[in-house]
Protein backbone atom coordinates (compact mmCIF):
# COMPACT_ATOMS: atom_id res chain seq x y z
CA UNK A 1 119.46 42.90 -24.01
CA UNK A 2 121.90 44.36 -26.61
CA UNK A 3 120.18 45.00 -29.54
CA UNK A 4 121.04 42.91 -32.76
CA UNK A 5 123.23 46.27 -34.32
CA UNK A 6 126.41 45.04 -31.45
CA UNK A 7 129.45 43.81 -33.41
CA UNK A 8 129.42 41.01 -31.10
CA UNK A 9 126.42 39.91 -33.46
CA UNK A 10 129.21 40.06 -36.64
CA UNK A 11 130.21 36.49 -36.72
CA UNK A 12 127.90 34.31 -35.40
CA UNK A 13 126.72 30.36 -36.71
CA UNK A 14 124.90 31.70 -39.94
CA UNK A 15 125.90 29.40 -42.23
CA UNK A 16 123.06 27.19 -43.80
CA UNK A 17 123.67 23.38 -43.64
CA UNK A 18 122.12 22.82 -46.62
CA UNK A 19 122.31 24.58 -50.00
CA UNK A 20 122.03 22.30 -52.41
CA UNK A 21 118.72 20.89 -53.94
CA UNK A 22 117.28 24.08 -52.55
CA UNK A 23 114.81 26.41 -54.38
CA UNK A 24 117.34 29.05 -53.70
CA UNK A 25 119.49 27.53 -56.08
CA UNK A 26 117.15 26.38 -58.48
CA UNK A 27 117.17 27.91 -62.11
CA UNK A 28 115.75 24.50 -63.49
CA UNK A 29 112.40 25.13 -66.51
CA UNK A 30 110.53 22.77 -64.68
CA UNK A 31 111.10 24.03 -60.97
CA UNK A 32 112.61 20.61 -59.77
CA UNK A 33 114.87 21.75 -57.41
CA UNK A 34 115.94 18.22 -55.95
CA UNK A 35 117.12 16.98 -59.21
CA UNK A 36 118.58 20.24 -60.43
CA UNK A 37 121.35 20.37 -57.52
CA UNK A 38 121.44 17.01 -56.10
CA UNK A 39 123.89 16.79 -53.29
CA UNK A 40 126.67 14.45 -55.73
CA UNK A 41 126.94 18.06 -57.50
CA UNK A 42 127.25 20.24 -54.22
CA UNK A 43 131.17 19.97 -54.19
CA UNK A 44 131.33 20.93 -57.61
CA UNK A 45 128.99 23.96 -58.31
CA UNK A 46 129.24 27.25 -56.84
CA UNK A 47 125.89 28.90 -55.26
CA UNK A 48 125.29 32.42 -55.56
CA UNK A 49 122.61 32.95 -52.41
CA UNK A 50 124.21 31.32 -49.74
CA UNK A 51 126.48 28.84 -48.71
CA UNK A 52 126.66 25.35 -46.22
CA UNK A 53 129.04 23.55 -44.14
CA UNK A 54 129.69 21.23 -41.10
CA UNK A 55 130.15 23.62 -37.84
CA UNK A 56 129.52 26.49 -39.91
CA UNK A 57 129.94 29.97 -38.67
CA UNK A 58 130.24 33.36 -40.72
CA UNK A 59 129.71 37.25 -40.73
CA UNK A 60 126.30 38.32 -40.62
CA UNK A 61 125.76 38.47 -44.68
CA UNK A 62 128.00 35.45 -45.49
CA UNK A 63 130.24 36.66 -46.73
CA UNK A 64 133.40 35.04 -45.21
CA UNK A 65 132.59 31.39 -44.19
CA UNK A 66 134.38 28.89 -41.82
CA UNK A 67 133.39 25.62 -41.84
CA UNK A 68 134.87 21.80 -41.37
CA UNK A 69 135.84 19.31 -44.14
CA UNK A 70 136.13 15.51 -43.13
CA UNK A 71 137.65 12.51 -44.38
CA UNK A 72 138.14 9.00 -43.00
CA UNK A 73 140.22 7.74 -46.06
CA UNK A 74 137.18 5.50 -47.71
CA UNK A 75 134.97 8.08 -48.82
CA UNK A 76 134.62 9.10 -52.52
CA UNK A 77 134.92 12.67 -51.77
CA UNK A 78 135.38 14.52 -48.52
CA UNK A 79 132.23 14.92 -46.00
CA UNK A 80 131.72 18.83 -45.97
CA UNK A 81 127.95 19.10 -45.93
CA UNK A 82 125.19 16.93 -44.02
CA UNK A 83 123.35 14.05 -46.27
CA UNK A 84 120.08 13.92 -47.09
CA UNK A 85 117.39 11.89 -49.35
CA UNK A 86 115.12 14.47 -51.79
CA UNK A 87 111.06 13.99 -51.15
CA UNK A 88 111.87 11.80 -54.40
CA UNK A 89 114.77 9.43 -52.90
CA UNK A 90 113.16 8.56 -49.33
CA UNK A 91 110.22 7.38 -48.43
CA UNK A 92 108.95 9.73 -45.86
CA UNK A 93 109.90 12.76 -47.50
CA UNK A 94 113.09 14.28 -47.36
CA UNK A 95 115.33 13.19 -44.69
CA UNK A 96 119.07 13.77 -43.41
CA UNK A 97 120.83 11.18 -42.67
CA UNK A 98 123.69 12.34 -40.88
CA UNK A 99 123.92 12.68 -36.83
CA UNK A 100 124.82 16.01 -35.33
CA UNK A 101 124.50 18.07 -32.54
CA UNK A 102 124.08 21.53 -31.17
CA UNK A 103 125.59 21.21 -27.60
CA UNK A 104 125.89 24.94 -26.04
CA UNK A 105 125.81 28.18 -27.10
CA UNK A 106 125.89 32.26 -25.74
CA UNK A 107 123.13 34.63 -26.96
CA UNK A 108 125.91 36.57 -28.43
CA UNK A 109 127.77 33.38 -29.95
CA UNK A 110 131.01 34.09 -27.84
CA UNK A 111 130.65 30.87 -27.43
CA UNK A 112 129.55 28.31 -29.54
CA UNK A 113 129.81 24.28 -29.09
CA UNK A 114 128.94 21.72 -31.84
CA UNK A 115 129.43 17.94 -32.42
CA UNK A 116 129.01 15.33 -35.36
CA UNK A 117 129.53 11.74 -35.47
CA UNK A 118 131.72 10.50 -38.54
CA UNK A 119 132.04 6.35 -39.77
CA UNK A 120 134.98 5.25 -39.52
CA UNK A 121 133.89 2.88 -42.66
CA UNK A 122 132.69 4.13 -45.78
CA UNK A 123 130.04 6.26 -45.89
CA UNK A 124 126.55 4.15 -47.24
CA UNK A 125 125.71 6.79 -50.00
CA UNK A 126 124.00 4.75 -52.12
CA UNK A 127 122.59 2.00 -49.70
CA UNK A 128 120.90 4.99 -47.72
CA UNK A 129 119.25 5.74 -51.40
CA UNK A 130 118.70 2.37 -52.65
CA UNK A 131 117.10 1.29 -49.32
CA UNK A 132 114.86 4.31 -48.58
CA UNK A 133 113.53 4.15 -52.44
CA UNK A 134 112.81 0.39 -52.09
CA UNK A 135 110.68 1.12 -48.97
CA UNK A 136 106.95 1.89 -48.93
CA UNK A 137 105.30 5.14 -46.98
CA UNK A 138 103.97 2.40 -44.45
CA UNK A 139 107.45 1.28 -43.52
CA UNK A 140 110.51 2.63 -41.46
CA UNK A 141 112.85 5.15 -42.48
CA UNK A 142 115.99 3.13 -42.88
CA UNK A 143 118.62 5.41 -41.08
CA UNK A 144 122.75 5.45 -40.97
CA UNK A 145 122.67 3.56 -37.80
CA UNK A 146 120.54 0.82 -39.84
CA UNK A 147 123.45 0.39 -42.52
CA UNK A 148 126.11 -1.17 -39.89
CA UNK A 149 128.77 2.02 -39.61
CA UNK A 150 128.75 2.42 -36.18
CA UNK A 151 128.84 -1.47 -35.31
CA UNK A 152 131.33 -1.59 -32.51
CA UNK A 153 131.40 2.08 -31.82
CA UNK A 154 133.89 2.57 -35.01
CA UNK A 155 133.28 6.38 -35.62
CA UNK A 156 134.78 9.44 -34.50
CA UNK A 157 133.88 11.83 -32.44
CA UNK A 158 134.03 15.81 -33.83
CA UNK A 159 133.81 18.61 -31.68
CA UNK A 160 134.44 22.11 -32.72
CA UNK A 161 134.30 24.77 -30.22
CA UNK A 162 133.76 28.79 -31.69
CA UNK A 163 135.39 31.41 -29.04
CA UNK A 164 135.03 35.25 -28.66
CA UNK A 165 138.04 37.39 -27.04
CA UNK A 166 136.24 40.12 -28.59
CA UNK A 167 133.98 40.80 -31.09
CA UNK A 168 136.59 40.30 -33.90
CA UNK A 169 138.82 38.03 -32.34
CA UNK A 170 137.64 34.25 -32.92
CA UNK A 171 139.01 30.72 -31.92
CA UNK A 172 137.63 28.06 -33.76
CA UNK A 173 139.42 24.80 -32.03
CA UNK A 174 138.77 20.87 -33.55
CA UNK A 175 138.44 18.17 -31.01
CA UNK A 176 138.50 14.27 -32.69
CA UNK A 177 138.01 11.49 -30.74
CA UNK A 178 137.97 7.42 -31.88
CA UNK A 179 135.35 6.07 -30.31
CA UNK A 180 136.58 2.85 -31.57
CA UNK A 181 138.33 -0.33 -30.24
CA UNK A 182 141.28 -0.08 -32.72
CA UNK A 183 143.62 2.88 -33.82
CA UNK A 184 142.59 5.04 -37.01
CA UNK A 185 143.55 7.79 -39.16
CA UNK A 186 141.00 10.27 -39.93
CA UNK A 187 142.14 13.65 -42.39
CA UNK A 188 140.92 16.93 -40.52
CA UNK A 189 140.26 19.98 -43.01
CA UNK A 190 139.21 23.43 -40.96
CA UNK A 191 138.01 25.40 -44.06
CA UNK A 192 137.59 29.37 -44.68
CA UNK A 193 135.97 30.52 -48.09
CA UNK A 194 134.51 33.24 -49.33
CA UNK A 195 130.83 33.01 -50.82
CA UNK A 196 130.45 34.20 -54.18
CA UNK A 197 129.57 36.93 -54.97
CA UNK A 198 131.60 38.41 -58.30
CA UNK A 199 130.15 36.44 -61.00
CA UNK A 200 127.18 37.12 -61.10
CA UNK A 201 127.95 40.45 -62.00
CA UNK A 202 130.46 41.78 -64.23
CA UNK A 203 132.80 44.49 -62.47
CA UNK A 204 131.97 43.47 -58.66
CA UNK A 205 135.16 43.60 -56.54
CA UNK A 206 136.39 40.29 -55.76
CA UNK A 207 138.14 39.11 -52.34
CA UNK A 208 141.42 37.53 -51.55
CA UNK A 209 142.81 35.10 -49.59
CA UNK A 210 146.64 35.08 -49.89
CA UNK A 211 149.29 32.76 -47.79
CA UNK A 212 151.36 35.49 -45.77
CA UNK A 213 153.53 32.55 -44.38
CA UNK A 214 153.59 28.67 -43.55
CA UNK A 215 150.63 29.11 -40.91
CA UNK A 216 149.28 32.75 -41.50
CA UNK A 217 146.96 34.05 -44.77
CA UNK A 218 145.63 37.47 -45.47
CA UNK A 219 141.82 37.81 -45.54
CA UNK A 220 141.04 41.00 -48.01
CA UNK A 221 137.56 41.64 -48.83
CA UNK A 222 135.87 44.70 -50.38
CA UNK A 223 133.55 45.60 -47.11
CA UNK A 224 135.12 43.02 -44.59
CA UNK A 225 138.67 45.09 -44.64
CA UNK A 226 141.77 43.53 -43.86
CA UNK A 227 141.53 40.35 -41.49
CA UNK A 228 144.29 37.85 -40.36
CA UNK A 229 143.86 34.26 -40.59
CA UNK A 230 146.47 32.13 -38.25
CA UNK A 231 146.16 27.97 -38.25
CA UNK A 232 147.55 25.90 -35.45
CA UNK A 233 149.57 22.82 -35.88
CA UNK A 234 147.67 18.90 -35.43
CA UNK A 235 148.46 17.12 -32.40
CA UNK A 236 151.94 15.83 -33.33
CA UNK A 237 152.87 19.49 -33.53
CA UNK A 238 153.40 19.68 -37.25
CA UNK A 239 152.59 23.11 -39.19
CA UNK A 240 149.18 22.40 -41.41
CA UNK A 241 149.43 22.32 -45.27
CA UNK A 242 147.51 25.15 -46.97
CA UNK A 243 145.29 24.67 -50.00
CA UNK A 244 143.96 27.05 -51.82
CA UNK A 245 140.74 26.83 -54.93
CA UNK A 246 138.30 28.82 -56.10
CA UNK A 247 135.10 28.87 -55.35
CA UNK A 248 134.01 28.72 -59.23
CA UNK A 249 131.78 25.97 -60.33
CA UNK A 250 133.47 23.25 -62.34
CA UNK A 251 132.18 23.60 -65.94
CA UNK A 252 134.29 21.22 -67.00
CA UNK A 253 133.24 17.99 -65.09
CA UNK A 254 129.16 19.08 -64.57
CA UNK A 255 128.55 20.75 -68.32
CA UNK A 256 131.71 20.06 -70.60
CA UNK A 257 132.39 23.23 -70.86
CA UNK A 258 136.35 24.46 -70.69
CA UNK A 259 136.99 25.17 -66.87
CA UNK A 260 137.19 29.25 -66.01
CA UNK A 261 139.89 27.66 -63.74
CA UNK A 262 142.41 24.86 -63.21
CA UNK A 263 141.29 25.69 -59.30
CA UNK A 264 137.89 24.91 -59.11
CA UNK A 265 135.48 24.36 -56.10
CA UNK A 266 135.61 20.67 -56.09
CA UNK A 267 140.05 21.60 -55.90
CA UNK A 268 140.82 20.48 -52.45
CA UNK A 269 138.27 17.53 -52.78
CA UNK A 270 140.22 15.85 -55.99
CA UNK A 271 143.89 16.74 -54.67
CA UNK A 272 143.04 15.05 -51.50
CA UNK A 273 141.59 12.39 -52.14
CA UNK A 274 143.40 11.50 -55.68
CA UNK A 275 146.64 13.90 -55.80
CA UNK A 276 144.86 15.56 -58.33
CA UNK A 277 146.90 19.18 -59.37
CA UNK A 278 143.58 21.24 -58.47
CA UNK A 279 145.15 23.14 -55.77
CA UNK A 280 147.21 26.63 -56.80
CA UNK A 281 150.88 25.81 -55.75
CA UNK A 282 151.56 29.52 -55.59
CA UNK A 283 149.69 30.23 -52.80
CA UNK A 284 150.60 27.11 -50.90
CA UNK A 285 151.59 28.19 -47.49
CA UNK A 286 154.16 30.48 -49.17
CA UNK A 287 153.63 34.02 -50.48
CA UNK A 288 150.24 35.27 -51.86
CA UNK A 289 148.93 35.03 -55.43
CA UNK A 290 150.93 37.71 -57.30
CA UNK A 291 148.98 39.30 -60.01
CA UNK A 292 146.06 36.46 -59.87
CA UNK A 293 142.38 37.00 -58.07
CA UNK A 294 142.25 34.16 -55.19
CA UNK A 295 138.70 33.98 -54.52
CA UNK A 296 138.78 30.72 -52.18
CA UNK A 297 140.43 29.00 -49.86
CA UNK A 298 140.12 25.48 -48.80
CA UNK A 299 142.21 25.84 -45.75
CA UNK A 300 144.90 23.03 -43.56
CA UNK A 301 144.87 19.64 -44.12
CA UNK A 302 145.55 17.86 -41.19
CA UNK A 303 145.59 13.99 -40.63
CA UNK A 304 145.89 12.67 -37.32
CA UNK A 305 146.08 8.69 -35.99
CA UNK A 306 144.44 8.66 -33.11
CA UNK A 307 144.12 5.74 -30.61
CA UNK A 308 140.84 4.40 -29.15
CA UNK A 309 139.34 6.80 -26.84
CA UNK A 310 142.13 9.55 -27.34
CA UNK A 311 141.41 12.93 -28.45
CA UNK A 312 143.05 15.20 -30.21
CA UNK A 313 142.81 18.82 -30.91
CA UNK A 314 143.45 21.23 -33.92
CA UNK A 315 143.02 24.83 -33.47
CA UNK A 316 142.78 27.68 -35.95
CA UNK A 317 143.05 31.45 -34.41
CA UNK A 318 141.81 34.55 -36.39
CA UNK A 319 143.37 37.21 -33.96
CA UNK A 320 143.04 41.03 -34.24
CA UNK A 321 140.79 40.83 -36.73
CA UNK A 322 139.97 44.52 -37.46
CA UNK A 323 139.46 46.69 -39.88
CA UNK A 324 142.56 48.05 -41.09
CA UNK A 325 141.22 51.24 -42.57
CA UNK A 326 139.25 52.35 -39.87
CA UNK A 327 140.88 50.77 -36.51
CA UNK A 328 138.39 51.18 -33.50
CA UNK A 329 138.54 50.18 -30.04
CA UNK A 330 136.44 46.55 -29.67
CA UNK A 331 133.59 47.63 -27.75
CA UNK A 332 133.25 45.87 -23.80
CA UNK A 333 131.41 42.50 -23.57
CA UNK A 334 131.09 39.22 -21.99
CA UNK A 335 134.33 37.39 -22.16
CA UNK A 336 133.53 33.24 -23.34
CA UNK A 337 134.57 30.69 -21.19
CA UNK A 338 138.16 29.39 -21.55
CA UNK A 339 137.33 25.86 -20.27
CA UNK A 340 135.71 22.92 -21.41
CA UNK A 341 134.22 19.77 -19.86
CA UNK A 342 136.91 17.25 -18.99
CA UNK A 343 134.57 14.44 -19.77
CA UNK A 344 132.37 14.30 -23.20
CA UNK A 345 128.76 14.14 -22.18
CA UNK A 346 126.25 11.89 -23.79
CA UNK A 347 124.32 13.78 -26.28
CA UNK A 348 120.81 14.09 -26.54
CA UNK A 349 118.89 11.34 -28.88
CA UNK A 350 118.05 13.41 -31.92
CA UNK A 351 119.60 14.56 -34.75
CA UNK A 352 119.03 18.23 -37.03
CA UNK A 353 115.99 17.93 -39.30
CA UNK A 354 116.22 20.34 -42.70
């Protein structure tokens, strides 16, 4: 066995799937951590310990994340973490509410193969809430599939699919399928950020990310090195649209306190959904930030109709990711496979429990 030192350990699916409402993140007087960082706040407030995401996959200490941003158009705000009820909201405790999957996976996570079910409706936020609190101990959890979303099979299908060529060169690819009767638009957001770790302390280096062309972004970061970031183009072939925030926490919105950026974490979120001018225009898919510290990025939006029972596939490429400073040879190891079931099998009947 090769021992957990190999760099094909480096980048691996480390990210948490749930931050918020954490006692990780809790600096409450009272030590309730469920009300101190409920998950309406997640989008908005940056964490300092670790991070979360849908598919999420980083370096070893977290410190560059990728991770997958959702949106079906009737959502208040974009799906980029599970949903859950707090010990306080559900009746049995807490309890996520959202249905994914861990299909396949290598030892040394060359390869890496995960899948989430997303309403094509609105998401049932508050009637998952409402519900759950009206029930008693001695009743049934009421779940998603309880609330009507997936009547007639109207979801989609997400699969994202994490490949090795070596041990710094990694394919994350997006696979969306309508499971649906009719056609239907669905807004596909492959996201890379960096987790914060400069404001906590004054003086700490910060990372970059800087747009080195319409497709291609510069990845700088104090002991990462240099590293390349490339993003495919959506099924019809057209080039993605980079975004760029920061990952800052919103004072303004959460404490009413004058923002520390026009960019903040919840950026991408507002300018998708609303137009909202939360995204830095300088960076957008043209040159980097000159003279500015760009500490996040929120990376391609890409929005895709597809009809029932179609697929379609988005890929994002980091290639020759290396360390620019000190170039070394990528050491041998098991190449992942390049092929993937033609046909989707049925996954198993049970979700990820917190």
């Amino acid at each position: 066995m090769p021992e957990l030192s190999d760099e094909w350990y480096l980048w691996g699916p480390y990210l948490s799937e749930r931050q918020w409402g954490t006692v990780r993140e809790d600096y409450s007087a009272d030590g309730e951590a469920w009300s101190y960082l409920p998950h309406d706040r997640a989008r908005s407030r940056a964490y300092r310990w670790g991070e979360e995401g849908l598919a999420g996959f980083s370096d070893r200490e977290q410190r560059l994340c990728l991770g997958l941003a959702l949106w079906n158009g009737r959502d208040h705000m974009l799906k980029e973490r599970p949903f859950g009820l707090t010990g306080a909201e559900a009746n049995h405790g807490e309890d996520v509410k959202d249905y994914w999957w861990y299909l396949d996976a290598t030892p040394n996570h060359a390869w890496n193969r995960w899948r989430y079910h997303y309403p094509q409706a609105a998401f049932p936020y508050d009637d998952l809430r409402a519900e759950n609190g009206r029930r008693g101990k001695h009743d049934p959890e009421y779940e998603l599939l309880d609330t009507g979303v997936f009547d007639d099979d109207r979801y989609w299908i997400v699969e994202v699919h994490y490949a090795k060529a070596t041990p710094t060169d990694l394919l994350m690819s997006v696979q969306v399928t309508n499971a649906g009767p009719d056609p239907a638009t669905i807004h596909v957001l492959p996201t890379a950020w960096f987790r914060n770790t400069w404001s906590w302390d004054p003086g700490t280096p910060r990372p970059e990310l800087a747009a080195t062309g319409d497709t291609s972004m510069r990845v700088s970061h104090p002991s990462l090195g240099e590293l390349e970031l490339l993003a495919g183009p959506d099924p019809a072939g057209r080039a993605p649209t980079l975004l760029f925030c920061e990952n800052e926490t919103n004072t303004q919105l959460l404490y009413d306190v004058a923002a520390t950026t026009p960019y903040p974490k919840d950026g991408i979120n507002d300018h998708v959904l609303t137009g909202a001018a939360t995204v830095n225009p300088l960076a957008r898919g043209r040159r980097p930030l000159p003279g500015t510290e760009s500490t996040s990025l929120r990376r391609p939006r890409s929005s895709c109709g597809c009809g029932c029972g179609r697929p379609a596939t988005a890929r994002i490429r980091r290639p020759h990711w290396v360390r620019i400073s000190t170039p070394s040879s990528p050491r041998a190891g098991p190449k992942p496979t390049s092929s993937t079931p033609a046909s989707l099998p049925r996954p198993p009947r049970r979700t990820r429990r917190w």
